[in-house]
N, C-alpha and C. Protein backbone atom coordinates (compact mmCIF):
# COMPACT_ATOMS: atom_id res chain seq x y z
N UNK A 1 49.45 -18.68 -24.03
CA UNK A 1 48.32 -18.68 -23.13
C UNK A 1 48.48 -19.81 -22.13
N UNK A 2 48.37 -19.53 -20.77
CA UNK A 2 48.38 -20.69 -20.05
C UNK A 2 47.10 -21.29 -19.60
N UNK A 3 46.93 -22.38 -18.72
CA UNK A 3 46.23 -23.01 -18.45
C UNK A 3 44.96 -22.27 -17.72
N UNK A 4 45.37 -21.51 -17.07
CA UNK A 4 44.91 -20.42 -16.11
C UNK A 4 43.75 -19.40 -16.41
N UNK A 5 44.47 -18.60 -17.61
CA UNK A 5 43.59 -17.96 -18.17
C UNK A 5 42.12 -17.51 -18.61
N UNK A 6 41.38 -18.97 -19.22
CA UNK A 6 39.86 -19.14 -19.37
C UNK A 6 39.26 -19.36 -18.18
N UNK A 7 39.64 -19.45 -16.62
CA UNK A 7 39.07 -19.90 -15.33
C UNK A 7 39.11 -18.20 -15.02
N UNK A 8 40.20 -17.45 -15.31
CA UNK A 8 40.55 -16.12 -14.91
C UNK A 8 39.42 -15.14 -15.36
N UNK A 9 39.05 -15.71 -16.87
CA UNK A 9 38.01 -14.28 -17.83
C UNK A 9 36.89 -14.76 -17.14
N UNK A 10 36.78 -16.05 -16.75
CA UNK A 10 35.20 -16.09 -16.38
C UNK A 10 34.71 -15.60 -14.68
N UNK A 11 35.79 -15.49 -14.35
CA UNK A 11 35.64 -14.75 -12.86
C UNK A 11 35.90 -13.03 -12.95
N UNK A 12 35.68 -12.75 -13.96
CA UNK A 12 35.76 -11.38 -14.27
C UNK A 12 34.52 -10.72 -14.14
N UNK A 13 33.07 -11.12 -14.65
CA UNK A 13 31.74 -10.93 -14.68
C UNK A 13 31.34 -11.07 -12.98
N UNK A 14 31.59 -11.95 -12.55
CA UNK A 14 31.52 -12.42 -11.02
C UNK A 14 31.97 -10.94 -10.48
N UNK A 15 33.54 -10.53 -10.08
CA UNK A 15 33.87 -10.23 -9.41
C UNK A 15 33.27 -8.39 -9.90
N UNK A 16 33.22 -8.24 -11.03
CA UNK A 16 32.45 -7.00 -11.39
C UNK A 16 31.10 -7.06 -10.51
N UNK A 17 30.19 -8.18 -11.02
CA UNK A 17 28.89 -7.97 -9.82
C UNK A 17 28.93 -7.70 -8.62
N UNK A 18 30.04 -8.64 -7.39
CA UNK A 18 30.16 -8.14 -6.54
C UNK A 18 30.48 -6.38 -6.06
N UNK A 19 31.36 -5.83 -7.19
CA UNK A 19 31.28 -4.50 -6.60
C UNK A 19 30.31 -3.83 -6.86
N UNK A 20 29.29 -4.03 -7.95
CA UNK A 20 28.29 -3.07 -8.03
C UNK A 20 27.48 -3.56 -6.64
N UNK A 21 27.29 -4.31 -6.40
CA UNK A 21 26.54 -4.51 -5.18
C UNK A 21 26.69 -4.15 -3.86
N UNK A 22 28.56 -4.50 -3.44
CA UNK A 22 29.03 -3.71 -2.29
C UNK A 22 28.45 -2.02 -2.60
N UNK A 23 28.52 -1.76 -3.79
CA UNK A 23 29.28 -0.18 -4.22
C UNK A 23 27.28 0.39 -3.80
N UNK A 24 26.28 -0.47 -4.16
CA UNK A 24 25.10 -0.03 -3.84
C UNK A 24 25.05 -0.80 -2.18
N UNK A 25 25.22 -1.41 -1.72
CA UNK A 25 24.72 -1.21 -0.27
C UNK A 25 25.55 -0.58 0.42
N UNK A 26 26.66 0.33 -0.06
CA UNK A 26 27.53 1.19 0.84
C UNK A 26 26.24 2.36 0.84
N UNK A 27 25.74 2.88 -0.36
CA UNK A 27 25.24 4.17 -0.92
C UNK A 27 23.74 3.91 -0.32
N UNK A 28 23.18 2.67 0.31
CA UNK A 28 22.06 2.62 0.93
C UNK A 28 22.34 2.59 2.29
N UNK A 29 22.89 2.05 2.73
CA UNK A 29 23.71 1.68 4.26
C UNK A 29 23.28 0.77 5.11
N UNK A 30 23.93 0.78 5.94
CA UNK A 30 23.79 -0.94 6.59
C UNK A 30 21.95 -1.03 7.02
N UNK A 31 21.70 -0.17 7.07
CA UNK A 31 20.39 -0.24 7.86
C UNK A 31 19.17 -0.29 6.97
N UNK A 32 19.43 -0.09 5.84
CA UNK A 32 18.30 -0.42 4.70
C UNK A 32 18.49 -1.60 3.75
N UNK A 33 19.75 -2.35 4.01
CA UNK A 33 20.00 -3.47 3.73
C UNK A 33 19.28 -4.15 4.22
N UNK A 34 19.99 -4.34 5.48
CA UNK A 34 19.57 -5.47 6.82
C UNK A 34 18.43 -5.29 6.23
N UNK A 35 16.87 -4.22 6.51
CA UNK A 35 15.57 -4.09 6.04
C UNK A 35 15.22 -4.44 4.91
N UNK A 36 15.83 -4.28 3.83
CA UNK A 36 15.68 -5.03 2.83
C UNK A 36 15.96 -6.61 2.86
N UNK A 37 16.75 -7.17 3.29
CA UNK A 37 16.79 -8.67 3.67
C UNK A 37 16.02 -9.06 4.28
N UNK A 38 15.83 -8.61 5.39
CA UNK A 38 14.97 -9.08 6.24
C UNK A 38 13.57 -8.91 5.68
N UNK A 39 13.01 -8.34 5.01
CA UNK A 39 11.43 -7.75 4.25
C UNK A 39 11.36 -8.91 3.51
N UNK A 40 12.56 -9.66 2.52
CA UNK A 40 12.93 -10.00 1.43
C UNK A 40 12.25 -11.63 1.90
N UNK A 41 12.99 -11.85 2.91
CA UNK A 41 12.68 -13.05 3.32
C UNK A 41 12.03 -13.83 4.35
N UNK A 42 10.95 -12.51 4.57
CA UNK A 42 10.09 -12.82 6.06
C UNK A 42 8.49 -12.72 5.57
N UNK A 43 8.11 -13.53 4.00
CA UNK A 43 6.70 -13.04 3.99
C UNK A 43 5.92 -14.17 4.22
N UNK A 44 6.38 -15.46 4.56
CA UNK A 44 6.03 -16.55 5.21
C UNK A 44 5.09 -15.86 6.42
N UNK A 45 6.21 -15.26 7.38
CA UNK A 45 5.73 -14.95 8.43
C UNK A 45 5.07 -14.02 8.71
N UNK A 46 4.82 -13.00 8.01
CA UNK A 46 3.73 -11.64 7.90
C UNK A 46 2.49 -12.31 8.64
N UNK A 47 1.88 -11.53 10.16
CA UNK A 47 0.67 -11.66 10.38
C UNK A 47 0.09 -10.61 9.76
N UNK A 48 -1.06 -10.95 8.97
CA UNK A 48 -2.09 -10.01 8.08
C UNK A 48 -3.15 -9.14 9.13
N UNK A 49 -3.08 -10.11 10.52
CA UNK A 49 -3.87 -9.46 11.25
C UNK A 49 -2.85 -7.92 12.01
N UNK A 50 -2.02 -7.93 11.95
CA UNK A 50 -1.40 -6.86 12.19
C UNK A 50 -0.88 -5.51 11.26
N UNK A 51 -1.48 -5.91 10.02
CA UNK A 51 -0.96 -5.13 9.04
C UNK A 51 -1.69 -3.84 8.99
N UNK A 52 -3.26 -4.26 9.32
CA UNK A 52 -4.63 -3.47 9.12
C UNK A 52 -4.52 -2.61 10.85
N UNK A 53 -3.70 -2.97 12.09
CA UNK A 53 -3.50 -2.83 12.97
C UNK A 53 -3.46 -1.11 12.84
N UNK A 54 -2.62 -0.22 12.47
CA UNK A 54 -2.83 0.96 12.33
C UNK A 54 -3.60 1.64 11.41
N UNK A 55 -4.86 0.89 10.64
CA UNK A 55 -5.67 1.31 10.15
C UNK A 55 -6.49 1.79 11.00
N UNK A 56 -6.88 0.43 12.08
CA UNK A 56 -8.03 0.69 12.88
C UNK A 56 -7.98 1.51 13.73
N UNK A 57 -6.57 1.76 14.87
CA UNK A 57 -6.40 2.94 15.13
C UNK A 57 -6.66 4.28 15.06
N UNK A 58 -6.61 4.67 13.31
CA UNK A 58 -7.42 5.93 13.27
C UNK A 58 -8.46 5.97 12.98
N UNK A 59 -9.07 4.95 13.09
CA UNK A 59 -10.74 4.92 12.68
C UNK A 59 -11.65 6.05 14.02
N UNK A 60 -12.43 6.59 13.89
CA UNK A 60 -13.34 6.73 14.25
C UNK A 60 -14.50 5.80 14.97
N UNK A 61 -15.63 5.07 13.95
CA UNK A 61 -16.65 4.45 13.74
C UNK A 61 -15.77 3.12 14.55
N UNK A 62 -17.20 1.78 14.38
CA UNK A 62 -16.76 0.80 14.72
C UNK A 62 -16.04 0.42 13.42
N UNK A 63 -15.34 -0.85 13.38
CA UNK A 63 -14.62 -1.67 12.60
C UNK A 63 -15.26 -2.93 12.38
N UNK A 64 -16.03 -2.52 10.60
CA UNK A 64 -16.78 -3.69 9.79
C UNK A 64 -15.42 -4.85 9.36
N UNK A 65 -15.11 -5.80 9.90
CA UNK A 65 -14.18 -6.54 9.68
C UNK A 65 -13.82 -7.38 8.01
N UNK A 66 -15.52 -7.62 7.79
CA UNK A 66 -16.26 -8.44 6.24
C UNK A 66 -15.48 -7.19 5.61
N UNK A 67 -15.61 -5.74 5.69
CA UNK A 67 -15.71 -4.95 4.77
C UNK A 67 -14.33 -4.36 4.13
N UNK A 68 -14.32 -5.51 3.16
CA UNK A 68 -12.66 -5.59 2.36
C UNK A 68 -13.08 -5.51 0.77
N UNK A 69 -12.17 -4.62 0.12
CA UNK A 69 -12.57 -4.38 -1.58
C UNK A 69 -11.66 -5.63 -2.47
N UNK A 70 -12.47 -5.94 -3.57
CA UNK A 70 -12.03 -7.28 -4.19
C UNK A 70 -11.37 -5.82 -5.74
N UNK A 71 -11.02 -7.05 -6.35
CA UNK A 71 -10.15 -6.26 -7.44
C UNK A 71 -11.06 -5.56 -8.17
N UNK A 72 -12.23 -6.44 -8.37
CA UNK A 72 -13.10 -5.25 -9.46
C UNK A 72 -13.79 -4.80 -8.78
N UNK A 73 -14.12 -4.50 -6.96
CA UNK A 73 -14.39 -3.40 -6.55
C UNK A 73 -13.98 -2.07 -6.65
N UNK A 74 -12.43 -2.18 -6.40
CA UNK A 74 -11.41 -1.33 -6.73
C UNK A 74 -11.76 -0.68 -7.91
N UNK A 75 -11.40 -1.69 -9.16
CA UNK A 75 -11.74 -0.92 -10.25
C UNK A 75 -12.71 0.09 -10.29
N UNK A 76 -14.01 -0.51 -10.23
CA UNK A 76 -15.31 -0.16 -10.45
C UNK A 76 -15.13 1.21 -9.95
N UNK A 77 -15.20 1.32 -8.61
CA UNK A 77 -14.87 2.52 -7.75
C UNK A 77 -13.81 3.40 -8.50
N UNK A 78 -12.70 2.96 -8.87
CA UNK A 78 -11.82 4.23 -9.48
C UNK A 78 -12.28 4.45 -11.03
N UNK A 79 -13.04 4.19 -11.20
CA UNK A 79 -13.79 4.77 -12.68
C UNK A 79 -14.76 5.32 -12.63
N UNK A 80 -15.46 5.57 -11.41
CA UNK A 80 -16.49 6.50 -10.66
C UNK A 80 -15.92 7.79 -10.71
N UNK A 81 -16.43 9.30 -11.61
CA UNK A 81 -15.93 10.30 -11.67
C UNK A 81 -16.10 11.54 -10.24
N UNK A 82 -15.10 12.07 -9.92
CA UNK A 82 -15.16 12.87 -8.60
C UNK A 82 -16.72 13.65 -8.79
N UNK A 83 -17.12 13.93 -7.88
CA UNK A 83 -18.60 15.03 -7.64
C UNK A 83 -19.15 13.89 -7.69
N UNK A 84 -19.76 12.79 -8.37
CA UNK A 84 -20.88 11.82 -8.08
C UNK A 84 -21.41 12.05 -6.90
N UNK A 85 -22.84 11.30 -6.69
CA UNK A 85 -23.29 11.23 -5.43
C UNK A 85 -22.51 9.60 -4.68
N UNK A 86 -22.46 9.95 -2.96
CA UNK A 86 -22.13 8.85 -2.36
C UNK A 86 -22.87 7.66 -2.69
N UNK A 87 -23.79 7.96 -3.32
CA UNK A 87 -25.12 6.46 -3.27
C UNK A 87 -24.21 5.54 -4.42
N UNK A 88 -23.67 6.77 -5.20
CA UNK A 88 -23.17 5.43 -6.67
C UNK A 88 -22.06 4.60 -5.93
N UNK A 89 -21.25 5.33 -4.97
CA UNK A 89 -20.20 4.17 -4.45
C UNK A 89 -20.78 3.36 -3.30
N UNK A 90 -21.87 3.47 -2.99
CA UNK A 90 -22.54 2.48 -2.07
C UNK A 90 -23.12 1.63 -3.00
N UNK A 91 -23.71 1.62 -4.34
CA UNK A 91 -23.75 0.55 -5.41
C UNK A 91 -22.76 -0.35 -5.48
N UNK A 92 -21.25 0.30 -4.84
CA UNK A 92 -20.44 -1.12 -5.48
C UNK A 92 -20.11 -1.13 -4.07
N UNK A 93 -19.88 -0.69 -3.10
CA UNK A 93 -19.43 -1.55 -1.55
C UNK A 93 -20.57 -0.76 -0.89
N UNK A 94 -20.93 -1.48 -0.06
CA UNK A 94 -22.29 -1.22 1.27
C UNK A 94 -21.63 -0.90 2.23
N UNK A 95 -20.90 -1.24 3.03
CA UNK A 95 -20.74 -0.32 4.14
C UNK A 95 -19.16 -0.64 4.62
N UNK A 96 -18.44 0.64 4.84
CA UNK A 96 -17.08 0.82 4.74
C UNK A 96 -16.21 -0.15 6.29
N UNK A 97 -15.28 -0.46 6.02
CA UNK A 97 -14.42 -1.16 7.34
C UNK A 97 -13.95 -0.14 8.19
N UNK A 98 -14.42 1.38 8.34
CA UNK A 98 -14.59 2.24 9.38
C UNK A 98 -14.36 3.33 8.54
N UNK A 99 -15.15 4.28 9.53
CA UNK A 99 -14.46 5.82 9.35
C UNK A 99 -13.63 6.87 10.47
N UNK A 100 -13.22 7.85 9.51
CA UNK A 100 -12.74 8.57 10.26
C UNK A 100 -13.00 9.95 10.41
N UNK A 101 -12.53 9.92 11.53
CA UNK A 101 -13.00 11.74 12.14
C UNK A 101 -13.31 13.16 10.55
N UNK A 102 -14.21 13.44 11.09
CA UNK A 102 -14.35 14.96 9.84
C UNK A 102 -13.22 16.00 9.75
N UNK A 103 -12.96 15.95 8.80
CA UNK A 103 -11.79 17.43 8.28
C UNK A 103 -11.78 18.10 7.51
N UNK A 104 -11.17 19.35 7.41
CA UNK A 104 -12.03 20.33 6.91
C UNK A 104 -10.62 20.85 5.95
N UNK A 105 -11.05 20.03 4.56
CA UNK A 105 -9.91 20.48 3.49
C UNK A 105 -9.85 21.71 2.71
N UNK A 106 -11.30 22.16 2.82
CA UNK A 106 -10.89 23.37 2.35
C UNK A 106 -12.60 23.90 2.95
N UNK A 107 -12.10 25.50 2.90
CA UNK A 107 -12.56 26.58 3.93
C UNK A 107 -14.19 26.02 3.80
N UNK A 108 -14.56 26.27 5.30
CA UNK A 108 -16.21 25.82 4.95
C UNK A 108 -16.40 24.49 4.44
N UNK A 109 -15.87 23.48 3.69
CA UNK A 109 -16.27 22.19 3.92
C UNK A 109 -15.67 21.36 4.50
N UNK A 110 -16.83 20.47 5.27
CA UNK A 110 -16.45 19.38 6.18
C UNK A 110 -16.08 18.06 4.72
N UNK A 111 -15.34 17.17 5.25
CA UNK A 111 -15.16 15.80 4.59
C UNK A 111 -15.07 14.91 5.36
N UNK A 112 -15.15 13.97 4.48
CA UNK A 112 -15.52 12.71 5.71
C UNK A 112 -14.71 11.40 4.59
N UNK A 113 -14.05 10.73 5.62
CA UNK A 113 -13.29 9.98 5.16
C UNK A 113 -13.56 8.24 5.60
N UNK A 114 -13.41 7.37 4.44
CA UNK A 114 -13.66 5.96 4.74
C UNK A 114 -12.53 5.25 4.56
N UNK A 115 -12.61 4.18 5.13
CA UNK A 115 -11.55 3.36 4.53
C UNK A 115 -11.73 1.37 4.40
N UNK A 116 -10.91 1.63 3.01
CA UNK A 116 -11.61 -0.45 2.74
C UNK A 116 -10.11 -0.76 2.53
N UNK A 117 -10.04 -2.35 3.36
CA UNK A 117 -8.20 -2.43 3.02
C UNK A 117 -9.13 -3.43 1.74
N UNK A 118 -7.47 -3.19 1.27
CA UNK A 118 -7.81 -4.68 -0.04
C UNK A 118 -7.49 -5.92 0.06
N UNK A 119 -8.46 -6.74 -0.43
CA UNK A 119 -8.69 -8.16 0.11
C UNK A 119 -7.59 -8.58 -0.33
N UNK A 120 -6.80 -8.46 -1.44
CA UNK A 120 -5.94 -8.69 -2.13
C UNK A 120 -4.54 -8.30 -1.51
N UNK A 121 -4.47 -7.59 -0.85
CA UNK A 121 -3.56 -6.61 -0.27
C UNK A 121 -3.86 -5.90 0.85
N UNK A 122 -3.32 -6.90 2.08
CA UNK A 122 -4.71 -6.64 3.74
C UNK A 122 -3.46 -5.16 3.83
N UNK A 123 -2.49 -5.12 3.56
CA UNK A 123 -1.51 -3.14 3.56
C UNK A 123 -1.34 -2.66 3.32
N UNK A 124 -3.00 -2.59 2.34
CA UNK A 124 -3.17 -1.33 1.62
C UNK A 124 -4.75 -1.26 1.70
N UNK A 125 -4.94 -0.15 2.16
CA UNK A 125 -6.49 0.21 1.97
C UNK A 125 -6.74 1.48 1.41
N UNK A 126 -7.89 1.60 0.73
CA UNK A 126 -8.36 2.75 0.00
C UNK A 126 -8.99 3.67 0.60
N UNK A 127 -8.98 4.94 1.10
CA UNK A 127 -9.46 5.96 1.83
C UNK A 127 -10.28 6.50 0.62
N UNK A 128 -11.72 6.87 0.81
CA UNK A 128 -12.57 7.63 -0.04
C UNK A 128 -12.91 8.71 0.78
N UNK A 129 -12.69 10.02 0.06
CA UNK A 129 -13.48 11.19 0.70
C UNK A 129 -14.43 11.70 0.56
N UNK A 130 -15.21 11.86 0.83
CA UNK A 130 -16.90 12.72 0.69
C UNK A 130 -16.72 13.75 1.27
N UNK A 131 -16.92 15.09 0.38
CA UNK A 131 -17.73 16.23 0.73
C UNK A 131 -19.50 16.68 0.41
N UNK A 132 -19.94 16.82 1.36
CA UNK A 132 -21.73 17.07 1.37
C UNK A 132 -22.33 16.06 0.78
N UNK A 133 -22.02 14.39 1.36
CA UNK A 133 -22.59 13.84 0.24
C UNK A 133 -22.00 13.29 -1.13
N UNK A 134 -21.19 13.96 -1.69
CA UNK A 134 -20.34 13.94 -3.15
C UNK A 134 -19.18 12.84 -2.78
N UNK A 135 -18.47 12.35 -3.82
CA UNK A 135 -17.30 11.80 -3.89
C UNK A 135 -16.68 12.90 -4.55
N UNK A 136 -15.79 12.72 -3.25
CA UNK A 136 -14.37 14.33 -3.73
C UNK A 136 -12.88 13.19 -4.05
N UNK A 137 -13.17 12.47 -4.36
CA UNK A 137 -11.69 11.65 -4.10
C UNK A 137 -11.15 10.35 -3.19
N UNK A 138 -9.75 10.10 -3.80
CA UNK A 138 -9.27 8.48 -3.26
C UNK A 138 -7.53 8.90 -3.07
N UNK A 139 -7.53 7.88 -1.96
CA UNK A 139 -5.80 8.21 -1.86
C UNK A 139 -5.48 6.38 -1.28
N UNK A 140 -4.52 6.13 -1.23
CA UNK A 140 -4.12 4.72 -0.80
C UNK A 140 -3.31 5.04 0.32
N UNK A 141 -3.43 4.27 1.78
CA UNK A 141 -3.02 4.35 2.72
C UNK A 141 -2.37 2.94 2.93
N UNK A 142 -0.49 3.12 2.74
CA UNK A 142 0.15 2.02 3.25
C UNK A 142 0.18 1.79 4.50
């Protein structure tokens, strides 16, 4: 055995990592790398005021700025069963950070859609839908 050897096995683990890594950013490609790096190491600089930026856009209504959901709003609200009346989710938030235009998900009913970003998470907000009054549902809008 020469001198060489134990410097040799331990650059073996090394040089294996490097190819799984080349071998996955070949199979993603240069352009979801770069985005991934760059995402990776730019959250210093995230303006929050721009995040909610294409929320407000599709709003409708004016834009309640206060009107942001805290964690156990969230909760509260997603343990609220679909059909309820709108009044029970106005028990846990009063008045939504805008709405949007009426659409018509299925034949003959109108819906009406709100949206609260989370205080916790200003790039993500919760869209609630109402049909006639009712809570028909929730979807998360990145």
């Amino acid at each position: 055995m020469t001198p060489t050897t134990p410097r040799i096995q331990n650059i073996k683990p090394l040089i294996a990592f490097g190819l799984v890594v080349s071998l996955v950013g070949l199979m993603l490609g240069p352009h979801r790398v770069e985005a991934f790096i760059s995402n990776s190491f730019a959250f210093s600089s995230v303006d929050r005021n721009k995040a909610v930026q294409p929320l407000r856009e599709s709003c409708e209504t004016d834009v309640v700025e206060t009107a942001k959901l805290s964690r156990e709003q969230l909760l509260a609200i997603l343990s609220v069963p679909e059909r309820d009346s709108k009044n029970r989710i106005r028990e846990i938030v009063q008045a939504p950070y805008c709405q949007f235009a009426p659409i018509n998900v299925r034949a003959g009913v109108e819906a009406q859609g709100e949206a609260y970003p989370l205080a916790f998470d200003p790039d993500v907000a919760l869209v609630i839908l109402y049909e006639n009054d009712e809570y028909a549902g929730y979807r998360f809008k990145y």
